[in-house]
C-alpha atoms as a PDB file:
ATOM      1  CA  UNK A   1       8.193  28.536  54.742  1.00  0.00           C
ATOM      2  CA  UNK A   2       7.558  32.250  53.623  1.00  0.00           C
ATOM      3  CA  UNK A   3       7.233  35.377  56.302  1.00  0.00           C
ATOM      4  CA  UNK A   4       4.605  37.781  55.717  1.00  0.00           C
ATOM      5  CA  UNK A   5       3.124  40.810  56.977  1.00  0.00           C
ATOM      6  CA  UNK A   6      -0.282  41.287  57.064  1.00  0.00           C
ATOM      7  CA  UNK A   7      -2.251  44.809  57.991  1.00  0.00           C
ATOM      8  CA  UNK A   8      -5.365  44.116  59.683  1.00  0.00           C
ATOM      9  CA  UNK A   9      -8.268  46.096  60.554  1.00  0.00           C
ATOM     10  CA  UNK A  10     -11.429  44.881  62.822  1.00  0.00           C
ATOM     11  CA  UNK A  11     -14.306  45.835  64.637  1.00  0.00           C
ATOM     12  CA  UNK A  12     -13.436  44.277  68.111  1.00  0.00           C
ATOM     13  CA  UNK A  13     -16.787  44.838  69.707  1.00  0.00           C
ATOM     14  CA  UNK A  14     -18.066  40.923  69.038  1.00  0.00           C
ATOM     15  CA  UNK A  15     -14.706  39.078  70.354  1.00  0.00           C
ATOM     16  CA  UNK A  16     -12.964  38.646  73.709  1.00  0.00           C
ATOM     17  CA  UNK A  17     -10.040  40.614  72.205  1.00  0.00           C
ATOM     18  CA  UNK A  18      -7.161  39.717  69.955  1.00  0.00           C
ATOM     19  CA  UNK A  19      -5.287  36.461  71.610  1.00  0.00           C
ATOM     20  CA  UNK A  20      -6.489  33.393  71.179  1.00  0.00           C
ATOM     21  CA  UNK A  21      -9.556  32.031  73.606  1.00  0.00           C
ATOM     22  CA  UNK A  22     -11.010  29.471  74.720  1.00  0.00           C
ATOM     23  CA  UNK A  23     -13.837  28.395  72.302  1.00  0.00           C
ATOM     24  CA  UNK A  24     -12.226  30.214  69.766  1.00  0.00           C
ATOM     25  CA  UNK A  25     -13.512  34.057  70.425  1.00  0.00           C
ATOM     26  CA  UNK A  26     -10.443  36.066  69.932  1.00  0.00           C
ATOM     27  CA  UNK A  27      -9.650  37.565  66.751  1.00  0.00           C
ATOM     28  CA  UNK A  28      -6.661  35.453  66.265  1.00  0.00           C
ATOM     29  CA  UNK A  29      -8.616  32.665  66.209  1.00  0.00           C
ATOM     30  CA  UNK A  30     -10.227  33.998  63.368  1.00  0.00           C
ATOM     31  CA  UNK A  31      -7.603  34.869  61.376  1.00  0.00           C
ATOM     32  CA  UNK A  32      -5.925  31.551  61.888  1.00  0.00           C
ATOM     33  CA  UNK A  33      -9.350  29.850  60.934  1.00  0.00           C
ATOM     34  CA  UNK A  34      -9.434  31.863  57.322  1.00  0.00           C
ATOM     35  CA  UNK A  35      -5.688  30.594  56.820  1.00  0.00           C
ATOM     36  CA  UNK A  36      -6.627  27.182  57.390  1.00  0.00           C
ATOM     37  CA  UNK A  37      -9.645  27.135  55.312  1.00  0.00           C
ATOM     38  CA  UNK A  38      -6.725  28.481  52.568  1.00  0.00           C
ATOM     39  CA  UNK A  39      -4.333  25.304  53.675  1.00  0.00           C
ATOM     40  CA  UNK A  40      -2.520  27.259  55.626  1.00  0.00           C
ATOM     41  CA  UNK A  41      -2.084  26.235  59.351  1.00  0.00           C
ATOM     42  CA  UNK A  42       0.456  28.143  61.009  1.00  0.00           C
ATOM     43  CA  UNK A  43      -0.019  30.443  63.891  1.00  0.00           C
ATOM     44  CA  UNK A  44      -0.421  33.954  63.838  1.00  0.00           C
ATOM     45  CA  UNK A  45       1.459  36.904  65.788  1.00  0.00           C
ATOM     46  CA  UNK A  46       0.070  40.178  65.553  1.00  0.00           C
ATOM     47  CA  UNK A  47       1.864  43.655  66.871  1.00  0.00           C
ATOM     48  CA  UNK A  48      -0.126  44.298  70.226  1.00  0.00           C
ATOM     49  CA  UNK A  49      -2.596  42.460  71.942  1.00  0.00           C
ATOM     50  CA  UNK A  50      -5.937  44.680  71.956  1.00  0.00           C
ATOM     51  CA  UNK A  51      -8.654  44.198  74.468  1.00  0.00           C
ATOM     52  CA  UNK A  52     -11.877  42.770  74.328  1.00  0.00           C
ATOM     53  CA  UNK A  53     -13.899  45.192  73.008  1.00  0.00           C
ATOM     54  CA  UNK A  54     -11.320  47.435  71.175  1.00  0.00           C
ATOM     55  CA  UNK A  55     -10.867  48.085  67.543  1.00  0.00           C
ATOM     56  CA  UNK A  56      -8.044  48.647  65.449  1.00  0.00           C
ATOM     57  CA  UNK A  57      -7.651  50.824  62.019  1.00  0.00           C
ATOM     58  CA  UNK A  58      -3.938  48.760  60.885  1.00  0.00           C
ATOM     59  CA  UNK A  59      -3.220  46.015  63.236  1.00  0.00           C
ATOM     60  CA  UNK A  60      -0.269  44.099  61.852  1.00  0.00           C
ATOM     61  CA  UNK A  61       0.804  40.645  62.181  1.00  0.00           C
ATOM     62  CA  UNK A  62       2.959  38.207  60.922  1.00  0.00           C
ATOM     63  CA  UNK A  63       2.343  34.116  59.721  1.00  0.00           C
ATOM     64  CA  UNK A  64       4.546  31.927  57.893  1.00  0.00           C
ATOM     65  CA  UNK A  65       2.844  30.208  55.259  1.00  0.00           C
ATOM     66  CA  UNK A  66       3.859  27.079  53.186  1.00  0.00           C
ATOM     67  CA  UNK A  67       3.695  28.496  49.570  1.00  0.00           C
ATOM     68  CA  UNK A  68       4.979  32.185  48.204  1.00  0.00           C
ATOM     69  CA  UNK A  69       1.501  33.888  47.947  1.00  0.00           C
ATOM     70  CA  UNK A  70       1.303  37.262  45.662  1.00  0.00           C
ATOM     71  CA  UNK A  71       0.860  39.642  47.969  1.00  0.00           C
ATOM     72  CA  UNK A  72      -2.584  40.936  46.619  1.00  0.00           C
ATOM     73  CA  UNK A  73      -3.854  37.512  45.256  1.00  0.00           C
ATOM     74  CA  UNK A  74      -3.379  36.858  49.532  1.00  0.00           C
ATOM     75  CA  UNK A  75      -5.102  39.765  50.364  1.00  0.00           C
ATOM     76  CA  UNK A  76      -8.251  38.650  48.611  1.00  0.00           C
ATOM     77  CA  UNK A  77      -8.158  35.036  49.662  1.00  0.00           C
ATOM     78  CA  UNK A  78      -7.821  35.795  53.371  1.00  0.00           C
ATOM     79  CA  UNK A  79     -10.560  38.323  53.041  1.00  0.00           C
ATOM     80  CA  UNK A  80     -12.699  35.838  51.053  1.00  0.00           C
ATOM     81  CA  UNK A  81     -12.729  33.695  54.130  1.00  0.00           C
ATOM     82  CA  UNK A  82     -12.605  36.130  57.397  1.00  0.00           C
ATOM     83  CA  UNK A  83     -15.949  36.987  58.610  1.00  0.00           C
ATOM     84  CA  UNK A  84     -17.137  40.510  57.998  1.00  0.00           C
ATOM     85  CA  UNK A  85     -15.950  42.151  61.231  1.00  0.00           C
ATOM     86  CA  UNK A  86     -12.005  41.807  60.134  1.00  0.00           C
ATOM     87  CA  UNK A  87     -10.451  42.702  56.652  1.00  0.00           C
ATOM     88  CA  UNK A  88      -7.112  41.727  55.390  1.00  0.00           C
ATOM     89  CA  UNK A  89      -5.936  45.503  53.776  1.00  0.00           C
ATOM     90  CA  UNK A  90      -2.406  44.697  52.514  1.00  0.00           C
ATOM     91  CA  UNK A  91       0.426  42.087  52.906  1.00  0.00           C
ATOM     92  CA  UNK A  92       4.056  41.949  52.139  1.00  0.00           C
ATOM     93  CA  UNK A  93       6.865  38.868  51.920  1.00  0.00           C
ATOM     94  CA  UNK A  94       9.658  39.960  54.753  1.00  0.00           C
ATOM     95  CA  UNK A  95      12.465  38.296  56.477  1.00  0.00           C
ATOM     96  CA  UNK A  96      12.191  35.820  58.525  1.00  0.00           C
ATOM     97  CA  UNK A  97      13.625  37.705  60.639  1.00  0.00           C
ATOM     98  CA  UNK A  98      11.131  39.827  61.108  1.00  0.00           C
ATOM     99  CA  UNK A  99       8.678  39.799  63.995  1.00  0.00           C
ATOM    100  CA  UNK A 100       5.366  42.245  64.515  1.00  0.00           C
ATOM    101  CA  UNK A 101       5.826  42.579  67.847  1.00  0.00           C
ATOM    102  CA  UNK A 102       9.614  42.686  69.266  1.00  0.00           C
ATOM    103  CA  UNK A 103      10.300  44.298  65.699  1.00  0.00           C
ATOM    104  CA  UNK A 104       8.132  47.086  66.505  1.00  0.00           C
ATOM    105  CA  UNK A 105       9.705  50.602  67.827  1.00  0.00           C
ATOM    106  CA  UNK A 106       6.229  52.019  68.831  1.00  0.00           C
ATOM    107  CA  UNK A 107       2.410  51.596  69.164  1.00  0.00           C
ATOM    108  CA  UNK A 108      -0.170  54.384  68.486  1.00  0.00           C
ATOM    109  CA  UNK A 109      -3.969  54.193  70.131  1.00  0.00           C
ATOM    110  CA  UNK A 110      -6.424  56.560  69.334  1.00  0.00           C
ATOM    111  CA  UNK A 111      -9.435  56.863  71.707  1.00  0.00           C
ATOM    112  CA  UNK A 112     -12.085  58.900  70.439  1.00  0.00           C
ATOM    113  CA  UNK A 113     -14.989  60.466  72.493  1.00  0.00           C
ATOM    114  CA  UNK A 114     -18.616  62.578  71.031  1.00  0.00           C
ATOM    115  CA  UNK A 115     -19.037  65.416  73.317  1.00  0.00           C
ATOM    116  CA  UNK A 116     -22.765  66.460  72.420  1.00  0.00           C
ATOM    117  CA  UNK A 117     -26.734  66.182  73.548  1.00  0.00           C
ATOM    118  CA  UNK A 118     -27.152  63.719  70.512  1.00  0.00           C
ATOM    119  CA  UNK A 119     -24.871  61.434  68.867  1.00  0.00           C
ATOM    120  CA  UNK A 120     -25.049  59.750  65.253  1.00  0.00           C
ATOM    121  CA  UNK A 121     -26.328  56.217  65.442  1.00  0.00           C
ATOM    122  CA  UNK A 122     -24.088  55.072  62.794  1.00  0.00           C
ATOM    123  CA  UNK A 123     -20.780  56.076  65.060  1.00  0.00           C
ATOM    124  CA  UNK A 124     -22.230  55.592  68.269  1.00  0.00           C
ATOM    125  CA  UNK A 125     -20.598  52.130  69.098  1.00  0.00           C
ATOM    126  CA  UNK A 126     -17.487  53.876  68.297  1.00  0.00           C
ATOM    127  CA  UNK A 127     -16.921  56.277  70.660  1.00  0.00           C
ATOM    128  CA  UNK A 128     -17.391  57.372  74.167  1.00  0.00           C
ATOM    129  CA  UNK A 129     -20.535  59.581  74.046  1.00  0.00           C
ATOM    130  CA  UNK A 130     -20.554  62.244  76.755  1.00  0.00           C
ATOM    131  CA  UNK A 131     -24.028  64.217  76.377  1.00  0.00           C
ATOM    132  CA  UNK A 132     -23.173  66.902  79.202  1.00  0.00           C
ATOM    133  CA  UNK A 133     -21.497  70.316  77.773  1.00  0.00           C
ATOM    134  CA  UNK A 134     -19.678  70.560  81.373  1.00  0.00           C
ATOM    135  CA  UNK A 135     -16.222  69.789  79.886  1.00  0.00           C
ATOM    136  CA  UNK A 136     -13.331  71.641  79.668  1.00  0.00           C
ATOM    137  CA  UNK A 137     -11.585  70.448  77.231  1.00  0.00           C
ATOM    138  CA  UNK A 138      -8.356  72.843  77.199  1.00  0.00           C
ATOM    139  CA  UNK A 139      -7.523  72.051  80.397  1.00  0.00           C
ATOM    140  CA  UNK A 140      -7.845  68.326  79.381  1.00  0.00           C
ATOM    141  CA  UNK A 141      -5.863  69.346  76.383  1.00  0.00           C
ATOM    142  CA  UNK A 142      -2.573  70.908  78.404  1.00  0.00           C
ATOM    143  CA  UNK A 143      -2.677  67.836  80.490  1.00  0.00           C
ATOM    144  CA  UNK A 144      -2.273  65.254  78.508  1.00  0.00           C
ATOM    145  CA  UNK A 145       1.344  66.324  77.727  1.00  0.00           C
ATOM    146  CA  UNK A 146       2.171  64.872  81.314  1.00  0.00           C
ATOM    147  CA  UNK A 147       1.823  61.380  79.842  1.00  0.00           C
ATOM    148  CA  UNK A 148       4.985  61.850  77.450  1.00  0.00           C
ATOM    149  CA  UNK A 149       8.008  60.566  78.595  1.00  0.00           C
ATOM    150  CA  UNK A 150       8.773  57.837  81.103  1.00  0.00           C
ATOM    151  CA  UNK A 151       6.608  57.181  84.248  1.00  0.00           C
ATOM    152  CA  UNK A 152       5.306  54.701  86.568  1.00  0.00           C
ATOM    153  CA  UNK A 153       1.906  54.304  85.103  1.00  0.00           C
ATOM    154  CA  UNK A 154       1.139  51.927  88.187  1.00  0.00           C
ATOM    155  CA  UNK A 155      -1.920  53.976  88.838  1.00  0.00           C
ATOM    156  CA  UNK A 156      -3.278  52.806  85.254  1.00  0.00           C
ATOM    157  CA  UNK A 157      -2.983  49.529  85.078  1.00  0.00           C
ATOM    158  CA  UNK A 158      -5.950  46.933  86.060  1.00  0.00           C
ATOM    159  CA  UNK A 159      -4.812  45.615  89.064  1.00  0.00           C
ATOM    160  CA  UNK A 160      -4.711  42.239  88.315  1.00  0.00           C
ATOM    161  CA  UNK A 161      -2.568  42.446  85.910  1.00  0.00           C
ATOM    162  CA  UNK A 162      -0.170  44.535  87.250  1.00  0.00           C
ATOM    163  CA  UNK A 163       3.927  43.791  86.848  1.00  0.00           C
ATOM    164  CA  UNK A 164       6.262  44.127  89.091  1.00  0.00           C
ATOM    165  CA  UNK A 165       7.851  46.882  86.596  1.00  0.00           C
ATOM    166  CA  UNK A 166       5.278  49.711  85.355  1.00  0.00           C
ATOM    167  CA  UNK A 167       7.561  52.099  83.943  1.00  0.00           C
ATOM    168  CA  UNK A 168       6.898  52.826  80.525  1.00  0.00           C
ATOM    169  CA  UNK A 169       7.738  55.518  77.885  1.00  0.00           C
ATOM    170  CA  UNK A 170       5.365  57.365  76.250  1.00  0.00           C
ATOM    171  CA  UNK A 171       6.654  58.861  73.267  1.00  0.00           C
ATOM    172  CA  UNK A 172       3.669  61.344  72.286  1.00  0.00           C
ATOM    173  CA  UNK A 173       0.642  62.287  74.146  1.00  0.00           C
ATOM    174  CA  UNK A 174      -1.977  64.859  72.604  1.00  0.00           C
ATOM    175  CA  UNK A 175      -5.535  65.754  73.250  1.00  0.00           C
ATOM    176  CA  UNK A 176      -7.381  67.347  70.118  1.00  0.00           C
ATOM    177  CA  UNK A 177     -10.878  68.555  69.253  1.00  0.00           C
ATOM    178  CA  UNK A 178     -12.769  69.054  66.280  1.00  0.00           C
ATOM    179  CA  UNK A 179     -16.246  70.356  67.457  1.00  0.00           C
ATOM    180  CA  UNK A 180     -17.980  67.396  69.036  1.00  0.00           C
ATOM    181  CA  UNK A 181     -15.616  64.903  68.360  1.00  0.00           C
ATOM    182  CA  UNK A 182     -12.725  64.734  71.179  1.00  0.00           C
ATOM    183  CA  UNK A 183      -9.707  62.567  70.707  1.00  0.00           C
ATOM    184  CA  UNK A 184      -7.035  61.678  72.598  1.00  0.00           C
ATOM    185  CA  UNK A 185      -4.171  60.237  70.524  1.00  0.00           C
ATOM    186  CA  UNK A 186      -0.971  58.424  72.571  1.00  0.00           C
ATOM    187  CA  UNK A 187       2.029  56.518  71.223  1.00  0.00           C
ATOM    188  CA  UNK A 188       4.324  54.210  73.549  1.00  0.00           C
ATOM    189  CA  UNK A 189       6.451  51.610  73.108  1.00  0.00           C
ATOM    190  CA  UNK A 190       4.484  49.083  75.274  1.00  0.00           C
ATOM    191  CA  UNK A 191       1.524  49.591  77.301  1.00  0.00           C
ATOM    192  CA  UNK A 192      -0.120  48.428  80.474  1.00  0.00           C
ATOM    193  CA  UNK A 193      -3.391  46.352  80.642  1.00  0.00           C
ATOM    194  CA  UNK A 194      -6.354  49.174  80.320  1.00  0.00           C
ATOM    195  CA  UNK A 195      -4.037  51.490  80.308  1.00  0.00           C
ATOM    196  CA  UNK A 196      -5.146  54.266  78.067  1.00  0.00           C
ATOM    197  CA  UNK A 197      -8.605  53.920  79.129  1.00  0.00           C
ATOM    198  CA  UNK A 198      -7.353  54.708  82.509  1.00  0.00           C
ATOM    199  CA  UNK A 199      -5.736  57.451  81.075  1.00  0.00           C
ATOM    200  CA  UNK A 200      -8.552  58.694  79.388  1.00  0.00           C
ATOM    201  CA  UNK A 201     -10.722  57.981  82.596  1.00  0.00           C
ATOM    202  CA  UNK A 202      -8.441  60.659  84.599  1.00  0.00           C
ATOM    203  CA  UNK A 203      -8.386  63.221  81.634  1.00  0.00           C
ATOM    204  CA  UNK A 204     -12.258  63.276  81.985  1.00  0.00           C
ATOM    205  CA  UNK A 205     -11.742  63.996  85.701  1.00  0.00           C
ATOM    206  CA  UNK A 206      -9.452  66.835  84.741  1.00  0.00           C
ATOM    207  CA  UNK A 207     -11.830  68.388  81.835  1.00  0.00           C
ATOM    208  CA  UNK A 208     -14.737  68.226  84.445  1.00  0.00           C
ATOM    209  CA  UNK A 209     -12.997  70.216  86.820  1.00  0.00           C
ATOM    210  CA  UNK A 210     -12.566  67.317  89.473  1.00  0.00           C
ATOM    211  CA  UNK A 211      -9.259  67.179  89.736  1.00  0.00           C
ATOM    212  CA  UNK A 212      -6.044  69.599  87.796  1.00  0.00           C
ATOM    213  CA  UNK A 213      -2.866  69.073  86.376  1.00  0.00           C
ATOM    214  CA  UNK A 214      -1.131  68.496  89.219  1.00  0.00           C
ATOM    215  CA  UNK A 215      -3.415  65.363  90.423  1.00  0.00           C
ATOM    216  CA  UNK A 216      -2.342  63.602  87.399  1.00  0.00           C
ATOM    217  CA  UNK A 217       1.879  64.873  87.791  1.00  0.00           C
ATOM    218  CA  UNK A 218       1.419  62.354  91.379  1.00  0.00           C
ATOM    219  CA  UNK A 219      -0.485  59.358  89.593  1.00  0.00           C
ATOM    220  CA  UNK A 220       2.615  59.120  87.349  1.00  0.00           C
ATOM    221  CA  UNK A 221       4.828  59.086  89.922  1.00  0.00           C
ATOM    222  CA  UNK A 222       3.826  55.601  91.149  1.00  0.00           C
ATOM    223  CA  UNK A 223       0.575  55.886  93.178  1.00  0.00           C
ATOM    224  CA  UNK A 224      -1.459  52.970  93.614  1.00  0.00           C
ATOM    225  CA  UNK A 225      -4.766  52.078  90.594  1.00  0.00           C
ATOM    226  CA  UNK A 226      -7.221  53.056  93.390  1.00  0.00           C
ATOM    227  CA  UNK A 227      -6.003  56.504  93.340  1.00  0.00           C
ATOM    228  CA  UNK A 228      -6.725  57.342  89.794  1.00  0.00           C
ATOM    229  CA  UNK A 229     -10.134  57.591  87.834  1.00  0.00           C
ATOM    230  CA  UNK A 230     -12.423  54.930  86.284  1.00  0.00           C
ATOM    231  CA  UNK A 231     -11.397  52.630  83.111  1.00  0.00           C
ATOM    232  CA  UNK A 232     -13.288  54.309  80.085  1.00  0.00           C
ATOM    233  CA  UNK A 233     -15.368  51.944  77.810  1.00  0.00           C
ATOM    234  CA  UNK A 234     -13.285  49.942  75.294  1.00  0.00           C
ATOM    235  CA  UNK A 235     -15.885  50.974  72.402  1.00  0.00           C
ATOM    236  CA  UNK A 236     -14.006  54.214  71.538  1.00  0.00           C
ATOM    237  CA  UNK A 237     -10.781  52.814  71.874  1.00  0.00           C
ATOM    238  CA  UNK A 238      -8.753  52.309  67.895  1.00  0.00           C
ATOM    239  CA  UNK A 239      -4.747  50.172  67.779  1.00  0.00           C
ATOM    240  CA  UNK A 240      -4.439  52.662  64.961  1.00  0.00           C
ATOM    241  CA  UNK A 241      -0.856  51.805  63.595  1.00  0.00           C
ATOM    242  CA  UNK A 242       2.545  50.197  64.274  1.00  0.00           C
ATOM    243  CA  UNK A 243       5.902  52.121  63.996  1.00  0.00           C
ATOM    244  CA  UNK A 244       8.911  49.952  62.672  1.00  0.00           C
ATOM    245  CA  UNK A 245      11.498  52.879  62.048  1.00  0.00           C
ATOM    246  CA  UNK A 246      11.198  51.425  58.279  1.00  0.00           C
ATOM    247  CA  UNK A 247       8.315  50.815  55.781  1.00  0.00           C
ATOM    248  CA  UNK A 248       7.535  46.937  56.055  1.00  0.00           C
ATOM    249  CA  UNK A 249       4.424  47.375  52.964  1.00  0.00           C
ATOM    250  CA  UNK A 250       5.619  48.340  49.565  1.00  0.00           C
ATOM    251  CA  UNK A 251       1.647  48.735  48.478  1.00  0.00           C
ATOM    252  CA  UNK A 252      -0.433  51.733  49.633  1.00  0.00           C
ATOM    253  CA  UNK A 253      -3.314  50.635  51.921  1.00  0.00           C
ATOM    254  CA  UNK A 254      -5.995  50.978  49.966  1.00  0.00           C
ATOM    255  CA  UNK A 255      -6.067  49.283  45.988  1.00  0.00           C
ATOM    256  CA  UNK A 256      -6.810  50.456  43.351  1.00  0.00           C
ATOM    257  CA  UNK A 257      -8.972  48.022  41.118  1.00  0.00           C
ATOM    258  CA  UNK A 258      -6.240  47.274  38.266  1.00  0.00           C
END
């Protein structure tokens, strides 16, 4: 058997998120289907587990496979056989060591958000569209710097799915904006369940003038999920890429034709 790495990107917005379902509705089910229509039937780890609903710009995963594919001649098979909603962008042979997620130092999510009275069709399911010009998006901005570090993040997690340990570490937290577009960008080395759409949920309080700074200092200090803000739509919400402290792909991410 062979390790690989595989970089994945895929519009989430037609599957019940990224781990296997029943009936076969999760991205991983997907993937795994491609392989096997390439005679390859093993299972399929990927990096983080994204919600139904949520996107991601590099996913990564890992599979062993029976046979010692070229990395680019794999690439093309997989994405010769995945439907059009997930691409394959670049694979690599590792260790067999190696695993995408308990190898994995960090995460980074990117939620992004249209702040304007009209929105482009074209990016509308990918963002949260907020048509009201009511936001105050510095104050939003210096907030979001509470996140980094470690907290109890109780208050943003669903409550179902709560553990009995919520302390996490966030290692970067930053609110940016580029005329209409708003996003909040947030790297961790685990997350919660809904927990960044929580988080965004509670910056929109803050940039609406609901509630300051300080509100959001006391969330993080343990309070209970029905003291904090809404859960955000998943539609806006990007797994944009995987730290392992070391390059895992040797190829860029996009090819060249040769």
């Amino acid at each position: 058997m062979v390790r690989c790495a595989i970089e994945l990107s895929y519009d989430g917005a037609g599957f019940r998120g990224w781990q296997s379902q029943p009936g076969g509705i999760g991205i991983q089910d997907a993937i795994e289907r491609a392989f096997a229509e390439l005679g390859e039937h093993s299972r399929i780890t990927g990096a983080g587990r994204t919600d139904a609903g949520v996107h991601a710009r590099a996913q990564v995963a890992h599979i062993d496979l029976s046979k010692n594919w070229a990395p680019r001649r794999l690439v093309a098979a997989l994405n010769s056989k995945l439907p059009p909603s997930i691409s394959a962008i670049r694979a690599e042979v590792v260790e067999d060591g190696f695993h995408a997620r308990r190898s994995a130092v960090s995460r980074e999510y990117r939620y992004f958000i249209w702040n304007s009275s009209v929105c482009y069709p074209h990016i509308r399911p990918y963002v949260l569209w907020l048509p009201g010009s009511r936001y105050d998006w510095k104050r939003a901005e210096r907030a979001a710097s509470c996140f980094v570090g470690m907290h109890d993040f109780r208050a943003f997690c669903r409550t179902e799915d709560c553990p009995a340990n919520t302390y996490k570490t966030v290692l970067g937290a930053r609110l940016m904006r580029r005329g209409s577009l708003v996003v909040f960008r947030i790297e961790a080395n685990s997350y919660l369940t809904n927990m960044i759409r929580i988080a965004v949920g509670n910056l929109l309080e803050i940039a609406g003038g609901r509630y300051d700074e300080e509100w959001l200092r006391r969330l993080l200090a343990g309070n209970d999920r029905s003291a904090s803000a809404r859960t955000v739509s998943p539609g806006g919400l990007f797994f944009w890429r995987v730290n392992y402290g070391r390059e895992i792909f040797t190829s860029p991410p996009v090819h060249t034709p040769s």
